[in-house]
C-alpha atoms as a PDB file:
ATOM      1  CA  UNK A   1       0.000   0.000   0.000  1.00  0.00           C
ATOM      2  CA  UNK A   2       2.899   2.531   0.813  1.00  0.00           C
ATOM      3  CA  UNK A   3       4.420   1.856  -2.741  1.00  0.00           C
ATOM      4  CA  UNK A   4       0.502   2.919  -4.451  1.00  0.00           C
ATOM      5  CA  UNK A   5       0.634   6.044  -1.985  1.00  0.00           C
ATOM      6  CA  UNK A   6       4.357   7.095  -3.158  1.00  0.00           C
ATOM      7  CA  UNK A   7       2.535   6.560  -6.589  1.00  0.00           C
ATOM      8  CA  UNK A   8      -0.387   8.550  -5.466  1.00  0.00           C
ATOM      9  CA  UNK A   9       1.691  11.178  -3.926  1.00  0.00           C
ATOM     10  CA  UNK A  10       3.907  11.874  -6.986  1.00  0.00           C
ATOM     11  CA  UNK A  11       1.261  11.704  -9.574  1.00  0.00           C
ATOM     12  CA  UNK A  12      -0.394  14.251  -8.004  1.00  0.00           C
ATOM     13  CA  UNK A  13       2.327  16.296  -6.513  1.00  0.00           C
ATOM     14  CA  UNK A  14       1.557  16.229  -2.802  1.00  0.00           C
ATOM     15  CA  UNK A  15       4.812  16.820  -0.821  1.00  0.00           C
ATOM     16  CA  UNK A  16       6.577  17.218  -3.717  1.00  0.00           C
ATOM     17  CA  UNK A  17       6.576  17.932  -7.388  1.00  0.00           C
ATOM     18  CA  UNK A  18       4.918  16.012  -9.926  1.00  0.00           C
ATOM     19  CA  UNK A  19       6.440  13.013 -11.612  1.00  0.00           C
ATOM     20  CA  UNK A  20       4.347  10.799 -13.332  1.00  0.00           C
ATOM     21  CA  UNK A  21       7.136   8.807 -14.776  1.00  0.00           C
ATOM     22  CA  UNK A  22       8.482   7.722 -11.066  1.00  0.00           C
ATOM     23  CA  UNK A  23       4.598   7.095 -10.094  1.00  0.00           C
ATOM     24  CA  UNK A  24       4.164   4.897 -12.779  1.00  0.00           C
ATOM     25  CA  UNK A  25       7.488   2.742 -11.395  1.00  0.00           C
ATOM     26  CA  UNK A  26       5.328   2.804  -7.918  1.00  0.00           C
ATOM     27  CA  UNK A  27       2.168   1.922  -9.334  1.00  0.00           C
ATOM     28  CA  UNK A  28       3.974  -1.191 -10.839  1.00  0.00           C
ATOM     29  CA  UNK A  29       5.800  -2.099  -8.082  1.00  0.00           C
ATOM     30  CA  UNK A  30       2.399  -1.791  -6.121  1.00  0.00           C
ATOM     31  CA  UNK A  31       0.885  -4.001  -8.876  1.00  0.00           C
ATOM     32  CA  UNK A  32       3.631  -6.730  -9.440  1.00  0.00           C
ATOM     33  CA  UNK A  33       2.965  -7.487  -5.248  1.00  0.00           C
ATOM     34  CA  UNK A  34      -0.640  -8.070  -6.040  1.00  0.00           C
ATOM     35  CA  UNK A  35      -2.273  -4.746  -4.917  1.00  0.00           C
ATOM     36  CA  UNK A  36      -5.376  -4.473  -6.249  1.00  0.00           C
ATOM     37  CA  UNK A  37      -4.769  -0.328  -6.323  1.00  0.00           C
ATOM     38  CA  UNK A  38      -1.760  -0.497  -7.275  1.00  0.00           C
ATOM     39  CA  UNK A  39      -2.649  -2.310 -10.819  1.00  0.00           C
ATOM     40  CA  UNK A  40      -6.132   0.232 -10.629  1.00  0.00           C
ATOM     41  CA  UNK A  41      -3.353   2.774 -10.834  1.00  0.00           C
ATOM     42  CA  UNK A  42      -1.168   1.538 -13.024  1.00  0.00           C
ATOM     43  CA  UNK A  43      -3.633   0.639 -15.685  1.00  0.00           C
ATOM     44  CA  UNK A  44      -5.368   4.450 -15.766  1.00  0.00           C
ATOM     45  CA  UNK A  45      -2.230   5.221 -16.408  1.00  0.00           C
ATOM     46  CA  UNK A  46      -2.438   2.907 -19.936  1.00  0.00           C
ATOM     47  CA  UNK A  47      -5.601   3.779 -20.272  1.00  0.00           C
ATOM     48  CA  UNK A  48      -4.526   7.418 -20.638  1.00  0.00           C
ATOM     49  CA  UNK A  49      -1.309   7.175 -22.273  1.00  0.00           C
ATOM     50  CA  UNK A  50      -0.170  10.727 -19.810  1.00  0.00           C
ATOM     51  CA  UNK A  51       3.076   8.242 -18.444  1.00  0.00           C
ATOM     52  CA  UNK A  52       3.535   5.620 -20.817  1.00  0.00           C
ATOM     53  CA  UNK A  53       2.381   4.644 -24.445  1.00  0.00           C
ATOM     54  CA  UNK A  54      -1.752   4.385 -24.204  1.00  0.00           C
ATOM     55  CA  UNK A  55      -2.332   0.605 -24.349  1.00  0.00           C
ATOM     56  CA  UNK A  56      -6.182  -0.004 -23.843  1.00  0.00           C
ATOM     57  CA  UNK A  57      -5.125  -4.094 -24.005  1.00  0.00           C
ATOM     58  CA  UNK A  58      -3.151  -4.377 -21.300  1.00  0.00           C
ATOM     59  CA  UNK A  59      -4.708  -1.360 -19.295  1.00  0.00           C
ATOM     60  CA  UNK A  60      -8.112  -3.686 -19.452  1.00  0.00           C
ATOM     61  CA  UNK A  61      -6.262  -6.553 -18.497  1.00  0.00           C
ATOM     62  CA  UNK A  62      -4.762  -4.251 -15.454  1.00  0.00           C
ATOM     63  CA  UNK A  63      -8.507  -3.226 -14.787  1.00  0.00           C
ATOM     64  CA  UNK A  64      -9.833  -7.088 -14.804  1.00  0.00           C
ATOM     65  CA  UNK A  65      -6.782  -8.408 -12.558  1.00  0.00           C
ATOM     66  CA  UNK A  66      -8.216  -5.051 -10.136  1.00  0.00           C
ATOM     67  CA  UNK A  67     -11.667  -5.936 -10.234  1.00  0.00           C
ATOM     68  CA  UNK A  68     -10.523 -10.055  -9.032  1.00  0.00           C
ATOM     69  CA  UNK A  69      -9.334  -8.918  -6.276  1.00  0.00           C
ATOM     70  CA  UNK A  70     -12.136  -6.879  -5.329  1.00  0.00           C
ATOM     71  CA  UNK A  71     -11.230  -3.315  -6.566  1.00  0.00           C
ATOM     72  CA  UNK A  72     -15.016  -1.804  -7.530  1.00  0.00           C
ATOM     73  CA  UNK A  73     -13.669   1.052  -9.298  1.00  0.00           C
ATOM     74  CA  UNK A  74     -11.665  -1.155 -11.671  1.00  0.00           C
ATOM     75  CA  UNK A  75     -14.906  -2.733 -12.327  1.00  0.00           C
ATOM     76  CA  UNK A  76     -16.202   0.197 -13.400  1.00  0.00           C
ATOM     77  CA  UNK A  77     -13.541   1.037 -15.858  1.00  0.00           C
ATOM     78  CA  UNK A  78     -13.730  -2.326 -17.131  1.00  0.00           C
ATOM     79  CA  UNK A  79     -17.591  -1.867 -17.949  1.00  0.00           C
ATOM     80  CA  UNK A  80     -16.610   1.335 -19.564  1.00  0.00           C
ATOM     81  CA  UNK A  81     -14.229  -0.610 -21.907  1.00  0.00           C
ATOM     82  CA  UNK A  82     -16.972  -3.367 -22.655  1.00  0.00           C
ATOM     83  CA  UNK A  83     -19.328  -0.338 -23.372  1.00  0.00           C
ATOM     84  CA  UNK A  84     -17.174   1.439 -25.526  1.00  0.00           C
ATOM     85  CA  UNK A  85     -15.628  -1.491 -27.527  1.00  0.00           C
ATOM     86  CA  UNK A  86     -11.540  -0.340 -26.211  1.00  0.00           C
ATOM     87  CA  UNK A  87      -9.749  -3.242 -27.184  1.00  0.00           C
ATOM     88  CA  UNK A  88     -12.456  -5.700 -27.341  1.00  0.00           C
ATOM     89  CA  UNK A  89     -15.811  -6.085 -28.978  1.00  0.00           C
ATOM     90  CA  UNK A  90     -18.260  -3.963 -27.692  1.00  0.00           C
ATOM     91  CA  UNK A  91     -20.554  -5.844 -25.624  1.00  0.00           C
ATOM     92  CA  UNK A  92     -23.412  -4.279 -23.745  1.00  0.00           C
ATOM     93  CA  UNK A  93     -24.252  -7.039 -21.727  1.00  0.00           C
ATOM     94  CA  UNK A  94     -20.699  -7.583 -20.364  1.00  0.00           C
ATOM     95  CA  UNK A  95     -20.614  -3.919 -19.911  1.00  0.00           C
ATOM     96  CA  UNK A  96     -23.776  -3.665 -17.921  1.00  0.00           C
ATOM     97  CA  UNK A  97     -22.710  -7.078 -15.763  1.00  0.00           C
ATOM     98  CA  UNK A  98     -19.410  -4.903 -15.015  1.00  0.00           C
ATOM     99  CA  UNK A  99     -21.150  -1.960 -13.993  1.00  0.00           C
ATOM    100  CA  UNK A 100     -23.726  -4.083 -11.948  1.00  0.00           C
ATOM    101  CA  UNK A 101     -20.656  -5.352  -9.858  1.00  0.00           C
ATOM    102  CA  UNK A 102     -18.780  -1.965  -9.931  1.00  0.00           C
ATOM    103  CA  UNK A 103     -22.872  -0.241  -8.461  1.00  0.00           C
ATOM    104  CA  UNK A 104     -22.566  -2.839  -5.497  1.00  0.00           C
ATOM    105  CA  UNK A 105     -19.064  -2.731  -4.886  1.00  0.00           C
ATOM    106  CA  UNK A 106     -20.070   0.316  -4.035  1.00  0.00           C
ATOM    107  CA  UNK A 107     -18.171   2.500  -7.072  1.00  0.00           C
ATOM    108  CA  UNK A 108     -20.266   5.963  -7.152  1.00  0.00           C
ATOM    109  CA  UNK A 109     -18.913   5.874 -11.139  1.00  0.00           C
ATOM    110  CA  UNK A 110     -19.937   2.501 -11.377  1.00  0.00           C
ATOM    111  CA  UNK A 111     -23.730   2.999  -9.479  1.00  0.00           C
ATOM    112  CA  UNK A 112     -24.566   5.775 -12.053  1.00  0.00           C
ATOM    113  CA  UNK A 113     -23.181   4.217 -14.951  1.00  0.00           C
ATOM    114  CA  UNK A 114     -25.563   0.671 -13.933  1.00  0.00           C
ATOM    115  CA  UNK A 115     -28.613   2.936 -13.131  1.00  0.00           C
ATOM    116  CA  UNK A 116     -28.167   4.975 -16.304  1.00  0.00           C
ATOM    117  CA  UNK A 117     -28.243   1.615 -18.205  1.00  0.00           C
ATOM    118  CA  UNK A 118     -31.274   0.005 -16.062  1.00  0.00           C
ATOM    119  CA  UNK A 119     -32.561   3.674 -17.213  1.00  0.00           C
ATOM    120  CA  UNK A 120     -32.135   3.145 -20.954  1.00  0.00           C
ATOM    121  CA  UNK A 121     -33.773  -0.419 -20.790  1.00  0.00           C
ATOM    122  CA  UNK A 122     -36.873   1.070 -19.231  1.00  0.00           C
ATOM    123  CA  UNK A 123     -36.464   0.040 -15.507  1.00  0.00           C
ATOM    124  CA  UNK A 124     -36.684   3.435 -14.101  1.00  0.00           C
ATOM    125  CA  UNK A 125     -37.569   2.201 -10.566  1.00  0.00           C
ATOM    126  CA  UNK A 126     -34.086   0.150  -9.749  1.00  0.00           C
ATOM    127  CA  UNK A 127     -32.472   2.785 -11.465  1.00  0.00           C
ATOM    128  CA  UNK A 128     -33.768   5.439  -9.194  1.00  0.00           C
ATOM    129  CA  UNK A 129     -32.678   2.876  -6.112  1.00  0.00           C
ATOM    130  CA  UNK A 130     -28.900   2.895  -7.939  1.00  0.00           C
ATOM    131  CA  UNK A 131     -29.135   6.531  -8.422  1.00  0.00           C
ATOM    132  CA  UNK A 132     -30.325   7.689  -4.650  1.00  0.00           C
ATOM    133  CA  UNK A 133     -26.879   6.035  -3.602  1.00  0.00           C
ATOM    134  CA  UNK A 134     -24.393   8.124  -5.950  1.00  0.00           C
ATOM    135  CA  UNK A 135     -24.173  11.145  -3.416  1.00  0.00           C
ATOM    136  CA  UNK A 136     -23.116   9.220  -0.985  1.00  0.00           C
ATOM    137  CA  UNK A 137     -19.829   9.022  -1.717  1.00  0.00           C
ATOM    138  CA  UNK A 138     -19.650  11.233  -4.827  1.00  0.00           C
ATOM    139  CA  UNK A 139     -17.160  13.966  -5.651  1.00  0.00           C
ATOM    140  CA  UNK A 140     -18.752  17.509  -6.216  1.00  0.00           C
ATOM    141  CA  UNK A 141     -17.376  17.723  -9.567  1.00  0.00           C
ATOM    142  CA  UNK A 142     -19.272  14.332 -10.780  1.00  0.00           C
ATOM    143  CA  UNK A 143     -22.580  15.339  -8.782  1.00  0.00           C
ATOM    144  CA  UNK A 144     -22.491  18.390 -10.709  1.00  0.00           C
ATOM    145  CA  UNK A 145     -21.953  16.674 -14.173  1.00  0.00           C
ATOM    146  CA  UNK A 146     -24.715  13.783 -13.763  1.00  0.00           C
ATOM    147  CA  UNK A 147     -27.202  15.973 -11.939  1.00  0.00           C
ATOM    148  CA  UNK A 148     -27.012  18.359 -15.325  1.00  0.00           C
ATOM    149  CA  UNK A 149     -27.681  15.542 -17.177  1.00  0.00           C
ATOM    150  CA  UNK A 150     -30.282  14.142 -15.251  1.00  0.00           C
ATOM    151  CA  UNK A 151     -32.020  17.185 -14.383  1.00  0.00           C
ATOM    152  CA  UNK A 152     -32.638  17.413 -18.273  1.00  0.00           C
ATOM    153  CA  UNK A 153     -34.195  13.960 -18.250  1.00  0.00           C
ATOM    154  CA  UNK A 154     -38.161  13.956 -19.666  1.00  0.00           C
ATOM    155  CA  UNK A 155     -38.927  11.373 -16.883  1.00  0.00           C
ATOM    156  CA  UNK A 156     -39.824  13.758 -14.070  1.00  0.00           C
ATOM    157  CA  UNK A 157     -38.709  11.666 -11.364  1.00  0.00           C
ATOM    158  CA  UNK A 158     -34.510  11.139 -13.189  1.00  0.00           C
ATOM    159  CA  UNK A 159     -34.978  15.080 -12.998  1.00  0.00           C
ATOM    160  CA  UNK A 160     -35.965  15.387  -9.572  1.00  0.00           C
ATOM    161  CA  UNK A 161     -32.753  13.297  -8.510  1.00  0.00           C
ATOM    162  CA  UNK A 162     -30.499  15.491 -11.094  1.00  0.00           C
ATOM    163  CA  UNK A 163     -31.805  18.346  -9.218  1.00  0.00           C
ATOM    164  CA  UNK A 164     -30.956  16.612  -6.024  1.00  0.00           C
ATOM    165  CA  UNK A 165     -27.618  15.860  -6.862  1.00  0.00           C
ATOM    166  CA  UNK A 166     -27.002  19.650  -8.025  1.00  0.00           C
ATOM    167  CA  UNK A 167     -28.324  20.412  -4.287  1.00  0.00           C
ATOM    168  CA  UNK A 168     -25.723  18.301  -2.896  1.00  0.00           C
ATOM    169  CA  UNK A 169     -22.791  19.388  -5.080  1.00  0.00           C
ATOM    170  CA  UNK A 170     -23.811  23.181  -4.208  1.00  0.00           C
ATOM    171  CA  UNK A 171     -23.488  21.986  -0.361  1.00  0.00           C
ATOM    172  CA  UNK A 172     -20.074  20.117  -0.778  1.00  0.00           C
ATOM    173  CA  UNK A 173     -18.611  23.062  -2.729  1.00  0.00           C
ATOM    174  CA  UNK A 174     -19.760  25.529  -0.293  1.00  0.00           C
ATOM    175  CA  UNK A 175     -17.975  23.248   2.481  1.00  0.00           C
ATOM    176  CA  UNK A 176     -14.811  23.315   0.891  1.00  0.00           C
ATOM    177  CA  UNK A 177     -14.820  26.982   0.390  1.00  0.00           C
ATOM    178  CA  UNK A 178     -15.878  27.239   4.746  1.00  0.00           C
ATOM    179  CA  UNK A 179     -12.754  24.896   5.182  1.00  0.00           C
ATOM    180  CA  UNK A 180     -10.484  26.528   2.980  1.00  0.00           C
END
């Protein structure tokens, strides 16, 4: 775990500068002892080609070898791959079943991405139950983006969580400002 935090620390530059090359070496040392962050880590890092040549193959593989071990955020990812047909076949079904796993793993990303797929299949009602757990544990940024886009929905109750989700992201920006 201390090798993913050096990772975590230099990628984003707290306590020192940035250095995405050296987090990169962390993240794989992280990953090459099993740590299900650590290959979470090292495979955005694939996935966005910012340290090392983008390689959606192996930064899926990263992802799947994550979500085995538990990692629900590496489920999402994966879903988003299946969804989007990076490196593989798109497969909606597989991308869903990702997402489902990523939702009760208890992946904020991975809850709205299941709920907005329930959505687009026509079960509105367990998407709503999906949907009423995102603020839990979502940023303010992402609240922000998926309550726009909800709040724009036709179905009156998708727009009455959007517009809860705005409400939240309003409160946990106005904390931040009171704590800065």
């Amino acid at each position: 775990m201390a090798m993913n935090m050096t990772g975590r620390c230099l990628e984003n530059g707290w306590g020192t500068e940035p250095d995405l090359a050296a987090a990169t070496r962390w993240y794989r040392n992280a990953a090459d002892k099993g740590l299900d962050a650590g290959l979470y880590n090292l495979a955005n890092q694939y996935a966005s080609g910012r340290a090392v040549a983008r390689d959606d193959a192996y930064a899926l593989d990263l992802y799947t070898r994550a979500a085995k071990r538990g990692n629900a955020k590496a489920m999402t990812k994966a879903g988003r791959f299946y969804e989007d047909g990076l490196s593989v076949q798109a497969d909606v079904v597989k991308a869903m079943d990702w997402y489902r796993q990523g939702a009760q793993g208890g992946d904020f990303r991975g809850q709205y991405q299941y709920a907005r797929m329930l959505a687009e299949r026509g079960d509105i009602e367990t998407s709503l139950q999906w949907l009423k757990r995102v603020p839990l544990n979502a940023t303010e940024g992402f609240l922000r983006e998926a309550g726009d886009l909800l709040a724009e929905s036709l179905d009156a109750r998708l727009a009455a969580v959007g517009r809860e989700m705005l409400d939240r992201a309003r409160y946990l920006k106005q904390l931040a400002q009171e704590r800065s």
